[in-house]
Protein backbone atom coordinates (compact mmCIF):
# COMPACT_ATOMS: atom_id res chain seq x y z
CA UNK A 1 -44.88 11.81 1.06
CA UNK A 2 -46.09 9.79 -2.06
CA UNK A 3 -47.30 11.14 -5.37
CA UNK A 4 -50.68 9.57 -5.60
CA UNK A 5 -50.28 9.84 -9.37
CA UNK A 6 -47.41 7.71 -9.50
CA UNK A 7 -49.00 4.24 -10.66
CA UNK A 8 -50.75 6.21 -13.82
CA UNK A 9 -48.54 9.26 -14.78
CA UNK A 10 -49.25 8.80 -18.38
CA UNK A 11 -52.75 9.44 -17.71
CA UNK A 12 -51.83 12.64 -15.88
CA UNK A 13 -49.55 14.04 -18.21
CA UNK A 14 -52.00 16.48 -20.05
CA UNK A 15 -53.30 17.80 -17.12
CA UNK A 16 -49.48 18.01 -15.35
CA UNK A 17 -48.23 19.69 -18.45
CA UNK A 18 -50.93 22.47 -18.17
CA UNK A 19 -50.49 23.15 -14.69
CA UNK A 20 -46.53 23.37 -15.35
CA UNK A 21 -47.52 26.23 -17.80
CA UNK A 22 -49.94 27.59 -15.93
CA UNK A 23 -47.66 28.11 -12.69
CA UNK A 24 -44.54 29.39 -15.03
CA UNK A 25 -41.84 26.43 -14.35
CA UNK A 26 -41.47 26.88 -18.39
CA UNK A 27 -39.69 30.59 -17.72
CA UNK A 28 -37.12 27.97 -16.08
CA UNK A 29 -37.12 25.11 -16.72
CA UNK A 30 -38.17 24.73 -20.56
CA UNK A 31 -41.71 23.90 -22.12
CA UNK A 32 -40.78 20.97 -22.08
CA UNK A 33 -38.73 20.50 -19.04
CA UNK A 34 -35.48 20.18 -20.93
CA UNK A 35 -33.40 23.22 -18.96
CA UNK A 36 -32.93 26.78 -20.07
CA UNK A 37 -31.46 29.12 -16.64
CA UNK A 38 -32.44 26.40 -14.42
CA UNK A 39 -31.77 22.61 -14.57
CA UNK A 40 -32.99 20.20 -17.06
CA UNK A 41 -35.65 18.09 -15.72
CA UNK A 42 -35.11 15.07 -18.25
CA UNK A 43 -31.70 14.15 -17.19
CA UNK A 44 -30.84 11.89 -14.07
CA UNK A 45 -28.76 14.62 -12.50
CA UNK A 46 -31.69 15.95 -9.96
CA UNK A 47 -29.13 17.45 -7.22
CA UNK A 48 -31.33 17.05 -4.35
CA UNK A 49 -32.58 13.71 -4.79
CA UNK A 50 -35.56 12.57 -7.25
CA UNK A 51 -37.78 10.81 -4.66
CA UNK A 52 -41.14 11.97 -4.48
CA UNK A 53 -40.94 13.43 -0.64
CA UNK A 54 -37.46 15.42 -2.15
CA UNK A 55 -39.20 17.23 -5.40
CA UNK A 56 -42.16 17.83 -3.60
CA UNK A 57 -40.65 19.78 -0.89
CA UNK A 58 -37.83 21.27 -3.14
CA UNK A 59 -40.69 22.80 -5.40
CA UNK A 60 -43.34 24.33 -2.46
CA UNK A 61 -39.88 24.91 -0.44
CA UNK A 62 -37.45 25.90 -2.43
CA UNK A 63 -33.92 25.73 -2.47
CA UNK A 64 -33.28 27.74 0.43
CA UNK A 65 -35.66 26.40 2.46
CA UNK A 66 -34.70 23.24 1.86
CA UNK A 67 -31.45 23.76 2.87
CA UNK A 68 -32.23 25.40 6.25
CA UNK A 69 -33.97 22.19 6.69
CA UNK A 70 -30.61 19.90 5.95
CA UNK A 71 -30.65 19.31 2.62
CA UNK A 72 -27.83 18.67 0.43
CA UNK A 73 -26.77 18.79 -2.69
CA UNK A 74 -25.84 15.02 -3.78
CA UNK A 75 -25.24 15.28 -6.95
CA UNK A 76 -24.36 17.87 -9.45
CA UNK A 77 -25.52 19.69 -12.59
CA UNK A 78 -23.84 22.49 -14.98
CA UNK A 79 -26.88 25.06 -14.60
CA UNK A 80 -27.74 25.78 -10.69
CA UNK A 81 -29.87 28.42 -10.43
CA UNK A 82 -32.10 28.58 -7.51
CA UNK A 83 -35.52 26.61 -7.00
CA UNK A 84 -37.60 29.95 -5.85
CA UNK A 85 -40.78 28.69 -3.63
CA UNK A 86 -43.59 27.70 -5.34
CA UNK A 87 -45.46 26.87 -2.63
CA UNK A 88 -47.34 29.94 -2.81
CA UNK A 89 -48.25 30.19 -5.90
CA UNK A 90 -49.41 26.47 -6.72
CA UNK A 91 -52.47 26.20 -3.80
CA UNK A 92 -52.45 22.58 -3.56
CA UNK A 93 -50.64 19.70 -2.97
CA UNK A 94 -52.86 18.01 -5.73
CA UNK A 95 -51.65 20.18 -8.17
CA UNK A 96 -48.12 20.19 -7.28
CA UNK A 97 -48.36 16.19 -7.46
CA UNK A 98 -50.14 16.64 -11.16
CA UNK A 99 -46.99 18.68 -12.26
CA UNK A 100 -44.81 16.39 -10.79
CA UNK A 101 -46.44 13.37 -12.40
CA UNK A 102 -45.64 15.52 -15.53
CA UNK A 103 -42.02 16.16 -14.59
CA UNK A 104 -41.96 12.01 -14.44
CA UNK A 105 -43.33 11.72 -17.63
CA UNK A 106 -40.09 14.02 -19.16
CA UNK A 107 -38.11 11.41 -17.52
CA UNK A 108 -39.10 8.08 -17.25
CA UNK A 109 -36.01 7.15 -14.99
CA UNK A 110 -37.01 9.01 -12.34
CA UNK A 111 -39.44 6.50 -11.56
CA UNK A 112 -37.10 4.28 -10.10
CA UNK A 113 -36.58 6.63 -7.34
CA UNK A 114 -39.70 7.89 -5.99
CA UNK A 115 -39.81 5.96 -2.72
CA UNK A 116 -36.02 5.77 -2.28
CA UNK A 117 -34.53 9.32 -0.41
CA UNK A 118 -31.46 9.84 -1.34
CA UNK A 119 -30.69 11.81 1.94
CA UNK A 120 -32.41 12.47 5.25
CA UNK A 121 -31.71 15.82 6.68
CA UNK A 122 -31.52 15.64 10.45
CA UNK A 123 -29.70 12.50 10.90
């Protein structure tokens, strides 16, 4: 999977930033993404993996899911609470991708990663 608002998050950070309110990732993760009970999401320590196929499935997943499904942890952070889904509650994949186009905007880094998995479950 590939966040069609990759090559323009800038433009999509408004919109990303609303829709992160709007769903409640805040209550977790900080207004502005910078931690509270749950991992920061400006720092380069994303445990699963910051490519785009990764988050996206982490967020309408969650942790547990994602684990039944072979995912690892790779790399750790101090605060690991558990990603509940969000799958249910944020209807489309459009609007997940705004809010993670937001989430990219908090950390600029992240960029680099996008099309590079750092694991594949299965293999």
């Amino acid at each position: 999977m590939h966040n069609p608002y990759n090559d323009d998050v800038d433009a999509m950070a408004e919109i990303g930033h609303k829709k992160y309110l709007s769903f409640s990732c805040n209550g977790c993760h900080g207004g502005g993404g910078g931690g509270g009970m749950c991992p920061p999401l400006t720092n380069d320590a994303w445990v699963y993996g910051a490519d785009d196929d990764t988050v996206f499935r982490l967020i309408a997943l969650g942790t547990d899911e994602l684990k039944k499904q072979g995912y690892k942890r790779v790399r750790t952070e101090v605060v690991v609470g558990p990603m509940p889904p969000f799958g249910t509650i944020i209807k489309t994949s459009d609007d997940l991708w705004k809010v993670i186009a937001f989430i990219r905007t908090k950390n600029p880094s992240s960029m680099e990663k996008v099309s590079t998995p750092a694991q594949t479950p299965g293999e």
